[in-house]
C-alpha atoms as a PDB file:
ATOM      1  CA  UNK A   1     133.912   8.080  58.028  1.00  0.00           C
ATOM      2  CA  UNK A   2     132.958  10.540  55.244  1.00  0.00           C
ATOM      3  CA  UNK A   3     130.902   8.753  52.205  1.00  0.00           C
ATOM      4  CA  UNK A   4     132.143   8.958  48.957  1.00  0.00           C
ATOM      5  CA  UNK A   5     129.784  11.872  48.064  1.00  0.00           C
ATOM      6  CA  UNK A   6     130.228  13.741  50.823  1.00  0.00           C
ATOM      7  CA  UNK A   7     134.047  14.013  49.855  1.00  0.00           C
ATOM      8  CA  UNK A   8     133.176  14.741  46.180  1.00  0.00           C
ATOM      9  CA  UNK A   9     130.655  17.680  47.650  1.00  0.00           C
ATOM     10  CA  UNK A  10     133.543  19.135  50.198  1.00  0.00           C
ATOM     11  CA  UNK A  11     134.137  22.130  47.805  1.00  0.00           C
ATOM     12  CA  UNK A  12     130.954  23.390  47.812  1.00  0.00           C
ATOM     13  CA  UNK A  13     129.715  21.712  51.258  1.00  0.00           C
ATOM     14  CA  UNK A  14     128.510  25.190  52.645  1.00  0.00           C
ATOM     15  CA  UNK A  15     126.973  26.490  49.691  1.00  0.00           C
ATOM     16  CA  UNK A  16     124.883  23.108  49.386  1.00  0.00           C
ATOM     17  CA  UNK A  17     124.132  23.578  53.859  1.00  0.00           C
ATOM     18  CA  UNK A  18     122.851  27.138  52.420  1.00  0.00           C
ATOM     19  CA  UNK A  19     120.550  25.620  49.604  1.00  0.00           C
ATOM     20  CA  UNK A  20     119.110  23.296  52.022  1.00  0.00           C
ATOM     21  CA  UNK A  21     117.566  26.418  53.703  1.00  0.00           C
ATOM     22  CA  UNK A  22     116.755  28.269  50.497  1.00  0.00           C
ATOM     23  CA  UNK A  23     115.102  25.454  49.016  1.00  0.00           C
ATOM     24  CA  UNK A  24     112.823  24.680  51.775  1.00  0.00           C
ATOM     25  CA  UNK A  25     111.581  28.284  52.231  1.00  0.00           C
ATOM     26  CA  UNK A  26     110.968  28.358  48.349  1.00  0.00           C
ATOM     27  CA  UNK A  27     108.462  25.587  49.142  1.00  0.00           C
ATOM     28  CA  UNK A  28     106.664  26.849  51.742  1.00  0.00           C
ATOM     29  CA  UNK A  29     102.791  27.363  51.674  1.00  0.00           C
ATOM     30  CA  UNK A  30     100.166  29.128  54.192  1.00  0.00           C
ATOM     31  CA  UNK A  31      97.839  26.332  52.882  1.00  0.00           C
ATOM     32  CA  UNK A  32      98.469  23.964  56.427  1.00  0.00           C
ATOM     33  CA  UNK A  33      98.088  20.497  54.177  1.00  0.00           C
ATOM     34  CA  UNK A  34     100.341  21.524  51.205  1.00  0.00           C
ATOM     35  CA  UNK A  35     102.858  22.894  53.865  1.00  0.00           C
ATOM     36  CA  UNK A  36     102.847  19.396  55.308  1.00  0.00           C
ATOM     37  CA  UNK A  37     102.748  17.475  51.780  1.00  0.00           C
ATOM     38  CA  UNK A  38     106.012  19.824  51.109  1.00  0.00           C
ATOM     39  CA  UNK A  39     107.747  18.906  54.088  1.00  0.00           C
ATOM     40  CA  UNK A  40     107.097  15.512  53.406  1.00  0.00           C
ATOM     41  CA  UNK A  41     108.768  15.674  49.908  1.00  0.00           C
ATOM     42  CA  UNK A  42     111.704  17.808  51.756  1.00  0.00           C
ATOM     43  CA  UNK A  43     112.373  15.357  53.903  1.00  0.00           C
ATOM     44  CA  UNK A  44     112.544  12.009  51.671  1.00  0.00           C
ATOM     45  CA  UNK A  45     115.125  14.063  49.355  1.00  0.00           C
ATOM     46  CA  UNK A  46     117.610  11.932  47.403  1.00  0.00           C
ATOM     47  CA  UNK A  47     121.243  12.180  46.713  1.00  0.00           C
ATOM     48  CA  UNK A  48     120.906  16.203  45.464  1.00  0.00           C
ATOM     49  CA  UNK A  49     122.603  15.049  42.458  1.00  0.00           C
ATOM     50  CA  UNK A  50     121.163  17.853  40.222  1.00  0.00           C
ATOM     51  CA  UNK A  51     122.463  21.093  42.597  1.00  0.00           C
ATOM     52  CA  UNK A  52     125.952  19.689  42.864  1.00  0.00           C
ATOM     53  CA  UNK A  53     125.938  19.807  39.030  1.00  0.00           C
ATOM     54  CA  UNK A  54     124.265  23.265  38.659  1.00  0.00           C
ATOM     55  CA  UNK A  55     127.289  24.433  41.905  1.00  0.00           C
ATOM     56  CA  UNK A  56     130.200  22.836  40.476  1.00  0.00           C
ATOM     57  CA  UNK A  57     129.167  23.993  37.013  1.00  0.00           C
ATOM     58  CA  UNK A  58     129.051  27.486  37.765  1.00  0.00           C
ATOM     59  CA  UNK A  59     132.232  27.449  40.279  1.00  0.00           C
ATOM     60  CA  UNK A  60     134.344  26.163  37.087  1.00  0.00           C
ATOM     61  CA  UNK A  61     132.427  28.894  34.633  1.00  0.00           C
ATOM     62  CA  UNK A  62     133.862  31.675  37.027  1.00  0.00           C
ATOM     63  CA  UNK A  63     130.748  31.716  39.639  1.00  0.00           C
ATOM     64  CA  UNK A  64     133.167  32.108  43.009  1.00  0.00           C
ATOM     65  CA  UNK A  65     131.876  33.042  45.363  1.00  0.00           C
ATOM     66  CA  UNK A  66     128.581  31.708  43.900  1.00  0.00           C
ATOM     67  CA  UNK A  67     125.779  34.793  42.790  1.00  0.00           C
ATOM     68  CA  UNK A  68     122.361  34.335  44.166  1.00  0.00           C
ATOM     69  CA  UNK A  69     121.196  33.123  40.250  1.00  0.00           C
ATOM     70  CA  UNK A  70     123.048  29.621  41.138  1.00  0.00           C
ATOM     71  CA  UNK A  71     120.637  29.038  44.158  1.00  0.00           C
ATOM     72  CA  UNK A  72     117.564  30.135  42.560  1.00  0.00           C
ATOM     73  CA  UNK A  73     118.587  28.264  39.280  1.00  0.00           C
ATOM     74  CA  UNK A  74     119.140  25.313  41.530  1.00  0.00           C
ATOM     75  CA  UNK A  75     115.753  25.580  43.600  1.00  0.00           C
ATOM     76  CA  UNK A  76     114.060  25.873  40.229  1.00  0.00           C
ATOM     77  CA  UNK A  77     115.718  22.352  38.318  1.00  0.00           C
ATOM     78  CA  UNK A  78     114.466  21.031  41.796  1.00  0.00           C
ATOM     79  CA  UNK A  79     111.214  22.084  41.676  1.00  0.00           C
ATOM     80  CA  UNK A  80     110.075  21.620  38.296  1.00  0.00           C
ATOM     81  CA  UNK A  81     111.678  18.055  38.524  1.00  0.00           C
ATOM     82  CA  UNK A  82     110.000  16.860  41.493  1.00  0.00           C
ATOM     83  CA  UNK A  83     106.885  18.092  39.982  1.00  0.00           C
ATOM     84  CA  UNK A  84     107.401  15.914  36.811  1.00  0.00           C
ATOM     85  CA  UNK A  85     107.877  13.264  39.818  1.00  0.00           C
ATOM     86  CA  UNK A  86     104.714  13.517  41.530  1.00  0.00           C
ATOM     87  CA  UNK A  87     102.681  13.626  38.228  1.00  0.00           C
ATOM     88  CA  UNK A  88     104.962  10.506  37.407  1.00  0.00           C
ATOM     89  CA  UNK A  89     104.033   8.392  40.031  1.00  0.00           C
ATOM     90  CA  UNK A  90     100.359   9.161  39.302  1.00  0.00           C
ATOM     91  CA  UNK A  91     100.178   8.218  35.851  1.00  0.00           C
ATOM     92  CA  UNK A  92     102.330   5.228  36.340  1.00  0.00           C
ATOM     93  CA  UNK A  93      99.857   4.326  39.097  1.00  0.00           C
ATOM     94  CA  UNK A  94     102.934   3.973  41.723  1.00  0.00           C
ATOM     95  CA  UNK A  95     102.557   3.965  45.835  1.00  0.00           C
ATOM     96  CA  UNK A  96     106.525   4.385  46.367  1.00  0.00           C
ATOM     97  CA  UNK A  97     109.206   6.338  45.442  1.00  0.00           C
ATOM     98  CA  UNK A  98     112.759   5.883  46.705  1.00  0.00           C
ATOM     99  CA  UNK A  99     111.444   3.341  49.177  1.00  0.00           C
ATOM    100  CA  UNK A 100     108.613   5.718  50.614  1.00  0.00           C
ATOM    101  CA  UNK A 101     105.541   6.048  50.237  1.00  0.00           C
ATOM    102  CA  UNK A 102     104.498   8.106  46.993  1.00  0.00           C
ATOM    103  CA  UNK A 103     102.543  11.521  47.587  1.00  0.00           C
ATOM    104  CA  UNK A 104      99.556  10.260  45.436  1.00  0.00           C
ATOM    105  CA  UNK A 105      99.503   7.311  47.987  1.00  0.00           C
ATOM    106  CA  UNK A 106      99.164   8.705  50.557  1.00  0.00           C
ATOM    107  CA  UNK A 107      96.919  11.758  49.692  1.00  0.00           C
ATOM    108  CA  UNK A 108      95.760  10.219  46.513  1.00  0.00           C
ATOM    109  CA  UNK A 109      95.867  11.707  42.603  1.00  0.00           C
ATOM    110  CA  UNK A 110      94.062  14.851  42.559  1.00  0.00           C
ATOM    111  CA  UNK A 111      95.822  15.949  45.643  1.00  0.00           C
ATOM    112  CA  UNK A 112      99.056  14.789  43.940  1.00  0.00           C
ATOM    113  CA  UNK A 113      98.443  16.265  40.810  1.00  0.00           C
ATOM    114  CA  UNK A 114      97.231  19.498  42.427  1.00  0.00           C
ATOM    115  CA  UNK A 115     100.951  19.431  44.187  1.00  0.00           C
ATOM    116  CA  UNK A 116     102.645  19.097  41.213  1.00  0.00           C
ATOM    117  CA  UNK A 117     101.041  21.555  39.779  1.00  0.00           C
ATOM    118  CA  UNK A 118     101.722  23.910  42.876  1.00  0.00           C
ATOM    119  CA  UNK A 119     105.179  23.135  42.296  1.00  0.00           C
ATOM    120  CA  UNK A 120     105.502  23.675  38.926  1.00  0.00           C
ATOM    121  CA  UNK A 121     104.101  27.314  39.967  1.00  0.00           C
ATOM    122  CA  UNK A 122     106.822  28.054  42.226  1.00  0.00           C
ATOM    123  CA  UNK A 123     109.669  27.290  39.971  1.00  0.00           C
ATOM    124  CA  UNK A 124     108.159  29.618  37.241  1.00  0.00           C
ATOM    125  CA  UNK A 125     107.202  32.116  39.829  1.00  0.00           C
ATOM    126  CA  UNK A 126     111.012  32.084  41.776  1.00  0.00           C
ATOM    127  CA  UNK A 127     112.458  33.187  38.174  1.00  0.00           C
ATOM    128  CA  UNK A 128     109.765  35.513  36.971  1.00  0.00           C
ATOM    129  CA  UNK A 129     109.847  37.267  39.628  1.00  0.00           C
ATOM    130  CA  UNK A 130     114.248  37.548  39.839  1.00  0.00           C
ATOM    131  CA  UNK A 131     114.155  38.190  35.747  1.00  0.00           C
ATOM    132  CA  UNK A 132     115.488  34.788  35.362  1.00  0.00           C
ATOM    133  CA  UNK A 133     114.910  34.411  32.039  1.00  0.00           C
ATOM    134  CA  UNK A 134     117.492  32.743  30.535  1.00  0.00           C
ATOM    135  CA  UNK A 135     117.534  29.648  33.497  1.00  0.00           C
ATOM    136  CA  UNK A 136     113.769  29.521  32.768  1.00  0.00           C
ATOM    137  CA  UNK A 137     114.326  29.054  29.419  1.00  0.00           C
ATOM    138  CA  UNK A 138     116.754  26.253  29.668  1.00  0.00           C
ATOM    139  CA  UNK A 139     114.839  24.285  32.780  1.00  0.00           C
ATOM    140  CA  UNK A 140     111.684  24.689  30.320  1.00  0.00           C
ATOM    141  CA  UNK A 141     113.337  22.898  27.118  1.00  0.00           C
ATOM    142  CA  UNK A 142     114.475  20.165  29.788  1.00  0.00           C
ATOM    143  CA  UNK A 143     110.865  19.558  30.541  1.00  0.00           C
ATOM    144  CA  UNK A 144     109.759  19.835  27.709  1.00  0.00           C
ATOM    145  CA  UNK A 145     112.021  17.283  26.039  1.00  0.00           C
ATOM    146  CA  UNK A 146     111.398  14.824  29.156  1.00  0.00           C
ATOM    147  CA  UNK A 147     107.696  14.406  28.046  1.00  0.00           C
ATOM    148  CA  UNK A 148     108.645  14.217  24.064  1.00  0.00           C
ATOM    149  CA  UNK A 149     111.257  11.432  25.519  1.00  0.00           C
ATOM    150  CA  UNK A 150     108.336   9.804  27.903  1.00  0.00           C
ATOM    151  CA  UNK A 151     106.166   9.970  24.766  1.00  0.00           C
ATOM    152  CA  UNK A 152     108.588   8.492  22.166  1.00  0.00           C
ATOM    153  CA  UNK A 153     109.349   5.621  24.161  1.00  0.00           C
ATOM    154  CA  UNK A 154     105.748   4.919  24.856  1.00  0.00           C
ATOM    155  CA  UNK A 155     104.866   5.328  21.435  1.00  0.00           C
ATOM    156  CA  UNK A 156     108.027   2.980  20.174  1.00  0.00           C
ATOM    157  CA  UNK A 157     107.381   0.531  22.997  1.00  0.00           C
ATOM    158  CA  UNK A 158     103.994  -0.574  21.805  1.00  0.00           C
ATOM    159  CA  UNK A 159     105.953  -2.307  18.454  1.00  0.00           C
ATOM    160  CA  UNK A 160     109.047  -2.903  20.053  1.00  0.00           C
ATOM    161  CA  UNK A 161     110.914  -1.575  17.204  1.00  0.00           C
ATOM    162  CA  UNK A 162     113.711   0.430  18.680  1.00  0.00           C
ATOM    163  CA  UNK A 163     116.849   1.002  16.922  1.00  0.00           C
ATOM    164  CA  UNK A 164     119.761   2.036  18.452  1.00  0.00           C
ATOM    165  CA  UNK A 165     119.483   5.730  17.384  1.00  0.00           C
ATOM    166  CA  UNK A 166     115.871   5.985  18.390  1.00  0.00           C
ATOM    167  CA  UNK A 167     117.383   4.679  22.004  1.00  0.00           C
ATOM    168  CA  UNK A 168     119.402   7.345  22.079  1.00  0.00           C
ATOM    169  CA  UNK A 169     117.042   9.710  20.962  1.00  0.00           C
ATOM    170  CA  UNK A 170     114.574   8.436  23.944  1.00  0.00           C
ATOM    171  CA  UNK A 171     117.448   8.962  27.028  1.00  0.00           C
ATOM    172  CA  UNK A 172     118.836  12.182  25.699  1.00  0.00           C
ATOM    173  CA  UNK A 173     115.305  13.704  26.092  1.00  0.00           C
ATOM    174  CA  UNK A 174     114.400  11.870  28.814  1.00  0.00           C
ATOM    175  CA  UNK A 175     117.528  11.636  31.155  1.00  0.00           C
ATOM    176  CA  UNK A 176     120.184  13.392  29.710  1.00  0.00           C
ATOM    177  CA  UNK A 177     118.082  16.310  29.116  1.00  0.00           C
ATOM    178  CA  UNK A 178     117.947  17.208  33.010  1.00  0.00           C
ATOM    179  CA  UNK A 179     121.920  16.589  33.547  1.00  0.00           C
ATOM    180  CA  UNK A 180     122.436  18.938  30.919  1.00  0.00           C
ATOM    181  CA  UNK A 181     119.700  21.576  31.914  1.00  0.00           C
ATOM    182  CA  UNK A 182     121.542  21.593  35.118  1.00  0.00           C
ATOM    183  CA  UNK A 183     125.143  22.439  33.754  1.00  0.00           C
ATOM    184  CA  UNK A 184     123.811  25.040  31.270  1.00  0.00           C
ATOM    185  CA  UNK A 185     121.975  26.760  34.319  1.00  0.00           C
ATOM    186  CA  UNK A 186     125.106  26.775  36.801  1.00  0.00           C
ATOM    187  CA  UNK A 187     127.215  28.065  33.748  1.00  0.00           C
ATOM    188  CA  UNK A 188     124.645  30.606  32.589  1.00  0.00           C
ATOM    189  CA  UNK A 189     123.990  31.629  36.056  1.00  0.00           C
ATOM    190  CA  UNK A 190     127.660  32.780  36.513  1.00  0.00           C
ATOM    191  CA  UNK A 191     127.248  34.899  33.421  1.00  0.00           C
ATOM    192  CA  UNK A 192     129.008  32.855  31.234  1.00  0.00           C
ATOM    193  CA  UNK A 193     129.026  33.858  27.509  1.00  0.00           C
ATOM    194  CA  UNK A 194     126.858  31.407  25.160  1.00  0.00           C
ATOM    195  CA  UNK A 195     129.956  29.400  24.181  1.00  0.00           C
ATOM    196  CA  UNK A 196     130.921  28.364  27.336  1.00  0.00           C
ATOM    197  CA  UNK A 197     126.789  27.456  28.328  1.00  0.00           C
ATOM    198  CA  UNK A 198     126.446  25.383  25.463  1.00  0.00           C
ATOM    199  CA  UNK A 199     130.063  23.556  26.183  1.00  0.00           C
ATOM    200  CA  UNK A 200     128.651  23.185  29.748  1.00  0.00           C
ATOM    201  CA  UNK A 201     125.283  21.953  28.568  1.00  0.00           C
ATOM    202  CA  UNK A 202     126.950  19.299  26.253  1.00  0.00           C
ATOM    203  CA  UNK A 203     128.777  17.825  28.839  1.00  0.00           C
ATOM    204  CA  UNK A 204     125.837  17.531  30.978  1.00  0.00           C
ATOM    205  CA  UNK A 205     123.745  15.788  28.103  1.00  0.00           C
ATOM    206  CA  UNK A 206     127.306  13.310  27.922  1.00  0.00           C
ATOM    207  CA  UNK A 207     127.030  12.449  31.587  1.00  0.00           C
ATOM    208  CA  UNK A 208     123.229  12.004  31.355  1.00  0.00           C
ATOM    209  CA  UNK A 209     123.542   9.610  28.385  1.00  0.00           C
ATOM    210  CA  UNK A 210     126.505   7.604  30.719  1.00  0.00           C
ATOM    211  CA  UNK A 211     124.187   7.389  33.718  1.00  0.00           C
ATOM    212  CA  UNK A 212     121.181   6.134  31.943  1.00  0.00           C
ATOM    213  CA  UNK A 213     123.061   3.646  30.076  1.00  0.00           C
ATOM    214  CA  UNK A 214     124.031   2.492  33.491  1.00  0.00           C
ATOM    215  CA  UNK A 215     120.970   2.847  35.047  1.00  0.00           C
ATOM    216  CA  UNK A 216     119.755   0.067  32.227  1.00  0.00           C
ATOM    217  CA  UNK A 217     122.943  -2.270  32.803  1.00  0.00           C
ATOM    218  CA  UNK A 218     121.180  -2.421  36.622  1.00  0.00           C
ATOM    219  CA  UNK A 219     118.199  -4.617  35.391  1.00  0.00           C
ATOM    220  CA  UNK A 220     120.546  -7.757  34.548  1.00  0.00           C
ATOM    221  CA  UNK A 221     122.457  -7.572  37.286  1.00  0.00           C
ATOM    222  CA  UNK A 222     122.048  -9.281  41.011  1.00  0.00           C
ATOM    223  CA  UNK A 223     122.803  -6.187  43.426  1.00  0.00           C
ATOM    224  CA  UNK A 224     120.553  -4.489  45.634  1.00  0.00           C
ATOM    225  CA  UNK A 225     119.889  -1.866  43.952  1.00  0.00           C
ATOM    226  CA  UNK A 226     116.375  -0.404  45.127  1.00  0.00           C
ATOM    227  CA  UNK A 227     115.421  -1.518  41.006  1.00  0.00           C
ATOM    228  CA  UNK A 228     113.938  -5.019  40.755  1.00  0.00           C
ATOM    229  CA  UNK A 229     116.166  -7.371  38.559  1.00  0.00           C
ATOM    230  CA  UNK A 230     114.370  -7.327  35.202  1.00  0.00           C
ATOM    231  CA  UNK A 231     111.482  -4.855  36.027  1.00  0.00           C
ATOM    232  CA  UNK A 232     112.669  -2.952  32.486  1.00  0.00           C
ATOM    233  CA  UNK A 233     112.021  -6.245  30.726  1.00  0.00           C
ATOM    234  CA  UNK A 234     109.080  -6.442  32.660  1.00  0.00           C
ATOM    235  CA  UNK A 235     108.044  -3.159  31.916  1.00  0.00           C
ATOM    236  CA  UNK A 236     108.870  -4.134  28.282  1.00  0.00           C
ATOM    237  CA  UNK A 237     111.255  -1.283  27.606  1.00  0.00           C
ATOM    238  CA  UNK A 238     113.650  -1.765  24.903  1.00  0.00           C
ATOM    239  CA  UNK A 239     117.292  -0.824  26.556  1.00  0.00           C
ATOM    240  CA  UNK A 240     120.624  -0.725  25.378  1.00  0.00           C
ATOM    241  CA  UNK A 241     121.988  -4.048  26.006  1.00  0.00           C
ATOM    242  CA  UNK A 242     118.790  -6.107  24.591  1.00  0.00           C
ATOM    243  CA  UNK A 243     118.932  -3.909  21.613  1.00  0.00           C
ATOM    244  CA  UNK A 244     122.317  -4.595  20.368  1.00  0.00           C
ATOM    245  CA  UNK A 245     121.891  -8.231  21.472  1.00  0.00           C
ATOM    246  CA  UNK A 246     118.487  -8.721  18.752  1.00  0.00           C
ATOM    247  CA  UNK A 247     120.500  -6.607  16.113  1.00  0.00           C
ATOM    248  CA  UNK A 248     123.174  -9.880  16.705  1.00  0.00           C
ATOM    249  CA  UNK A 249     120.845 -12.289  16.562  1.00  0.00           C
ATOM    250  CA  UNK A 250     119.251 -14.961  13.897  1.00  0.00           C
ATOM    251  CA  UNK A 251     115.615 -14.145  12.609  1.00  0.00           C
ATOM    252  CA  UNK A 252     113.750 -16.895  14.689  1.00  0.00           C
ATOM    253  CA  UNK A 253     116.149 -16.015  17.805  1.00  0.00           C
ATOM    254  CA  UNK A 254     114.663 -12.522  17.640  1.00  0.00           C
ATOM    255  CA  UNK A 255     111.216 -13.614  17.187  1.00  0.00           C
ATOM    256  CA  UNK A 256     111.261 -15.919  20.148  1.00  0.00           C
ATOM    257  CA  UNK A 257     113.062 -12.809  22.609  1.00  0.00           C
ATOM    258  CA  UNK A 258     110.530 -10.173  21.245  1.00  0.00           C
ATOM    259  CA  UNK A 259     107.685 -12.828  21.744  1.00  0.00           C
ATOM    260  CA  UNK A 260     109.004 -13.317  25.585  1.00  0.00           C
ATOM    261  CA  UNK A 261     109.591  -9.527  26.241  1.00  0.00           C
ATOM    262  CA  UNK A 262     105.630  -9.191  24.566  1.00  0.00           C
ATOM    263  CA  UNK A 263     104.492 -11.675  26.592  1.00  0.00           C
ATOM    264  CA  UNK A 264     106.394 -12.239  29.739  1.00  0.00           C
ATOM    265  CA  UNK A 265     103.596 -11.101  32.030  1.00  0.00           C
ATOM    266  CA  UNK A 266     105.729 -10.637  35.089  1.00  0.00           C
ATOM    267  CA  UNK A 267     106.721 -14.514  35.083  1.00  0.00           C
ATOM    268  CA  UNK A 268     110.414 -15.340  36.091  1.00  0.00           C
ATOM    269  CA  UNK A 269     111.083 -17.821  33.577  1.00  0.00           C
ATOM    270  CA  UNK A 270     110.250 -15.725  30.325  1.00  0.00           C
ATOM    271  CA  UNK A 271     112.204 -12.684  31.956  1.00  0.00           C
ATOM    272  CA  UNK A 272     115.375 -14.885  32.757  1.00  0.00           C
ATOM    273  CA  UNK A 273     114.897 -16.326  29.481  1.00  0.00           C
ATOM    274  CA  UNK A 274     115.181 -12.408  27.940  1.00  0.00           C
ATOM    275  CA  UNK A 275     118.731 -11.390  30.568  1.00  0.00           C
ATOM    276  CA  UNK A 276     120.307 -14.795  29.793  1.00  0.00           C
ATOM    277  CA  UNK A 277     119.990 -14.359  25.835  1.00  0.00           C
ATOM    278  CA  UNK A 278     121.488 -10.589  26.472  1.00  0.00           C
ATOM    279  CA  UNK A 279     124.194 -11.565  28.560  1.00  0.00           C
ATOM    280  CA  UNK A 280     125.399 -14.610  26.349  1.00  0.00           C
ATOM    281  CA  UNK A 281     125.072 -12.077  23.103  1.00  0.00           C
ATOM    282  CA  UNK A 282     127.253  -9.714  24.497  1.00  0.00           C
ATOM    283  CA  UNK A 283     124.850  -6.606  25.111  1.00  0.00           C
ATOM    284  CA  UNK A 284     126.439  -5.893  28.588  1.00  0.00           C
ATOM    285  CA  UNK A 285     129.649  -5.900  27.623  1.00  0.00           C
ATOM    286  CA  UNK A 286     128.826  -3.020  24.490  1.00  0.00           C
ATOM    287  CA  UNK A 287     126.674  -1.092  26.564  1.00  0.00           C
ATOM    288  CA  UNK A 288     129.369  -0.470  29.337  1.00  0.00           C
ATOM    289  CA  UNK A 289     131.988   0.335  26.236  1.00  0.00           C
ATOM    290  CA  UNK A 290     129.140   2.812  24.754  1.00  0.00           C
ATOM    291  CA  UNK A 291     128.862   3.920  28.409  1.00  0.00           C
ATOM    292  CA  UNK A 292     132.783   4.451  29.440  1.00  0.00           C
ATOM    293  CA  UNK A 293     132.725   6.101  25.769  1.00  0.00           C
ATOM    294  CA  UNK A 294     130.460   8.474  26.698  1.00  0.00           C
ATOM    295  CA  UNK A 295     132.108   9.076  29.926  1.00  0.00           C
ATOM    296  CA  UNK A 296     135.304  10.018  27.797  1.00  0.00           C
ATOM    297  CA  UNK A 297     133.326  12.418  26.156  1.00  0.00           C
ATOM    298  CA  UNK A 298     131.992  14.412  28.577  1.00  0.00           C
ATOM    299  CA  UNK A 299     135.858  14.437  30.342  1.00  0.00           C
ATOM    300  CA  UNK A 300     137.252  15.775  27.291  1.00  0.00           C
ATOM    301  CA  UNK A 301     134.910  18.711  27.657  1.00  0.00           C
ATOM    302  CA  UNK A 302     135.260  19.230  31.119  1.00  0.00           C
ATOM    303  CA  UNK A 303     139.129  19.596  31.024  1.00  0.00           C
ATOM    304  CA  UNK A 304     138.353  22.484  28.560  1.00  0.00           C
ATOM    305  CA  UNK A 305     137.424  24.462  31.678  1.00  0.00           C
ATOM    306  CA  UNK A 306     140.129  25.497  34.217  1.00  0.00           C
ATOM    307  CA  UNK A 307     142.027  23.167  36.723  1.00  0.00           C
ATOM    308  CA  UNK A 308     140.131  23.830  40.064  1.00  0.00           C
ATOM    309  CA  UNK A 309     138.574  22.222  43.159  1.00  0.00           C
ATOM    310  CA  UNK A 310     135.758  22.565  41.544  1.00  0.00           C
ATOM    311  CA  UNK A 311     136.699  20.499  38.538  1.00  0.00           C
ATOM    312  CA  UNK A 312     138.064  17.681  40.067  1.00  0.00           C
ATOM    313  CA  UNK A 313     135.193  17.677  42.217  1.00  0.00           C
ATOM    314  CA  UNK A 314     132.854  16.875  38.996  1.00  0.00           C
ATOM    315  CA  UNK A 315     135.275  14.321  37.488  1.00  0.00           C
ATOM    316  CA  UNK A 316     134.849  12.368  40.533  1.00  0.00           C
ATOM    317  CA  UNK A 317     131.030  12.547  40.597  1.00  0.00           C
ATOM    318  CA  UNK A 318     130.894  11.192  36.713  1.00  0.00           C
ATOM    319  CA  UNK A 319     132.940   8.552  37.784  1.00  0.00           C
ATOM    320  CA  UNK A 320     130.851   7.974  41.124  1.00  0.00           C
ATOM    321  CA  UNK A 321     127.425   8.018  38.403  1.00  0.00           C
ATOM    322  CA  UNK A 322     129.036   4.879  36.275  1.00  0.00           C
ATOM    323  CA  UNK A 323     130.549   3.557  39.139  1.00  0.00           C
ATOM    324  CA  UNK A 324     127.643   3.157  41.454  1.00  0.00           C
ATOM    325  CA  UNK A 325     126.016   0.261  43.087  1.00  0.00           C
ATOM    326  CA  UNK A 326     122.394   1.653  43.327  1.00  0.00           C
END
């Protein structure tokens, strides 16, 4: 039986078979232990989220049959963000990613970081040398926004003073940023008009904004979800559904939550203390209305495009973001 994705992905099923191949050979090295670092990363490949978006966005902004751009504008959101990975994993000091081992565990950081930097390389190289311009521009203001994002929250998470605004500031760099990268490049790489890029890039940002807000709703709830329960309060990052639930609460109520976020050390009993006070305030239940309201949003744009295959294709997959178990 077909998963839910793989129906979702039926419209552009062959095109996505073809970027397999393309993506691979853009990786490729003659050095014989980055070749086998590459295939490594190849292999332990997620969902391939991102390339549907950049396909399906460039299908609906008249890319059918899709031009050559789409792949390489595809290849390069995929290289550039699995480089951002890789140097991820080494600052945050972690040995697994999706369940696997991390690169810089296994070959440790300056081979990791060396890789990342490798790939970074390739993604520039793969447009420079196709004139790419305009998809390098847009994959570079993703990237750079991710790290003003990163930094931001860092910055904000050392006072724990995050308003709601400065939340959303933090995930539309950070996560939303990407989503929307992705939809600009599959629009701009069918050569639509600047209108139509920016519409395209808007509704990516709306979806990214959706799937981060679930992404945080994750860390209070009891699935399996390959995210520890808690590890954001843990991690003491200030998310969605705690922040609306301090702006509810009493002075000395807030105190006593900050103080266990602060403090909680990893220990079960603080933490618990932290999702209990969020759930009881209400913060889940606003967060999933700020969520489906953002989901809205980014369906209002996408009917703006034509009816097609193609469209009904990437409603599904915003529903399948919010929807998701893991």
């Amino acid at each position: 039986m077909k998963s839910t994705l793989d129906v979702i992905k039926a419209p552009i099923a062959a095109e996505m078979e073809e970027f397999e191949h393309k993506f691979r050979a853009s990786m490729q090295s003659r050095i014989s232990l980055l070749d086998k670092i590459m295939n490594y990363i190849v292999k332990r490949k997620g969902k391939q989220i991102r390339p549907m978006f950049v396909f399906f966005t460039a299908k609906i902004s008249g890319g059918d049959p899709l031009p050559e751009a789409t792949f390489r504008g595809a290849a390069l959101i995929e290289l550039l963000h699995t480089a951002t990975l890789v140097h991820d994993d080494v600052v945050d000091e972690s040995n697994y990613r999706r369940s696997f081992f991390s690169v810089n565990a296994l070959w440790k950081n300056k081979i990791a970081v060396l890789v990342g930097d490798y790939l970074l390389s390739k993604g520039l190289l793969l447009s420079l040398e196709n004139n790419d311009f305009e998809l390098l521009k847009i994959v570079s203001n993703a990237v750079r926004e991710l790290s003003e994002g990163e930094l931001l929250q860092i910055e904000k998470a050392r006072r724990l003073d995050i308003t709601e605004d400065v939340y959303f500031d933090i995930i539309r760099q950070k996560t939303a940023s990407l989503i929307a990268s992705c939809c600009a490049v599959g629009a701009a790489s069918a050569g639509a008009d600047k209108e139509t890029i920016e519409r395209a890039r808007l509704f990516g940002e709306k979806v990214g904004i959706a799937f981060q807000i679930k992404d945080d709703l994750f860390d209070y709830g009891t699935a399996e979800i390959g995210k520890p329960v808690g590890i954001d309060i843990k991690e003491k990052k200030m998310t969605l559904p705690l922040i609306y639930a301090l702006q509810q609460a009493d002075w000395l109520t807030k105190r006593r939550v900050i103080f266990n976020v602060q403090n909680n050390d990893g220990r079960k009993d603080r933490v618990q203390a932290v999702i209990d006070f969020v759930k009881k305030s209400g913060g889940l239940d606003y967060a999933v209305r700020r969520m489906q309201e953002y989901r809205d949003e980014a369906l209002q744009l996408l009917y703006t495009f034509p009816a097609s295959p193609a469209r009904t294709s990437l409603e599904q997959l915003i529903n399948y973001t919010i929807e998701r178990e893991k």
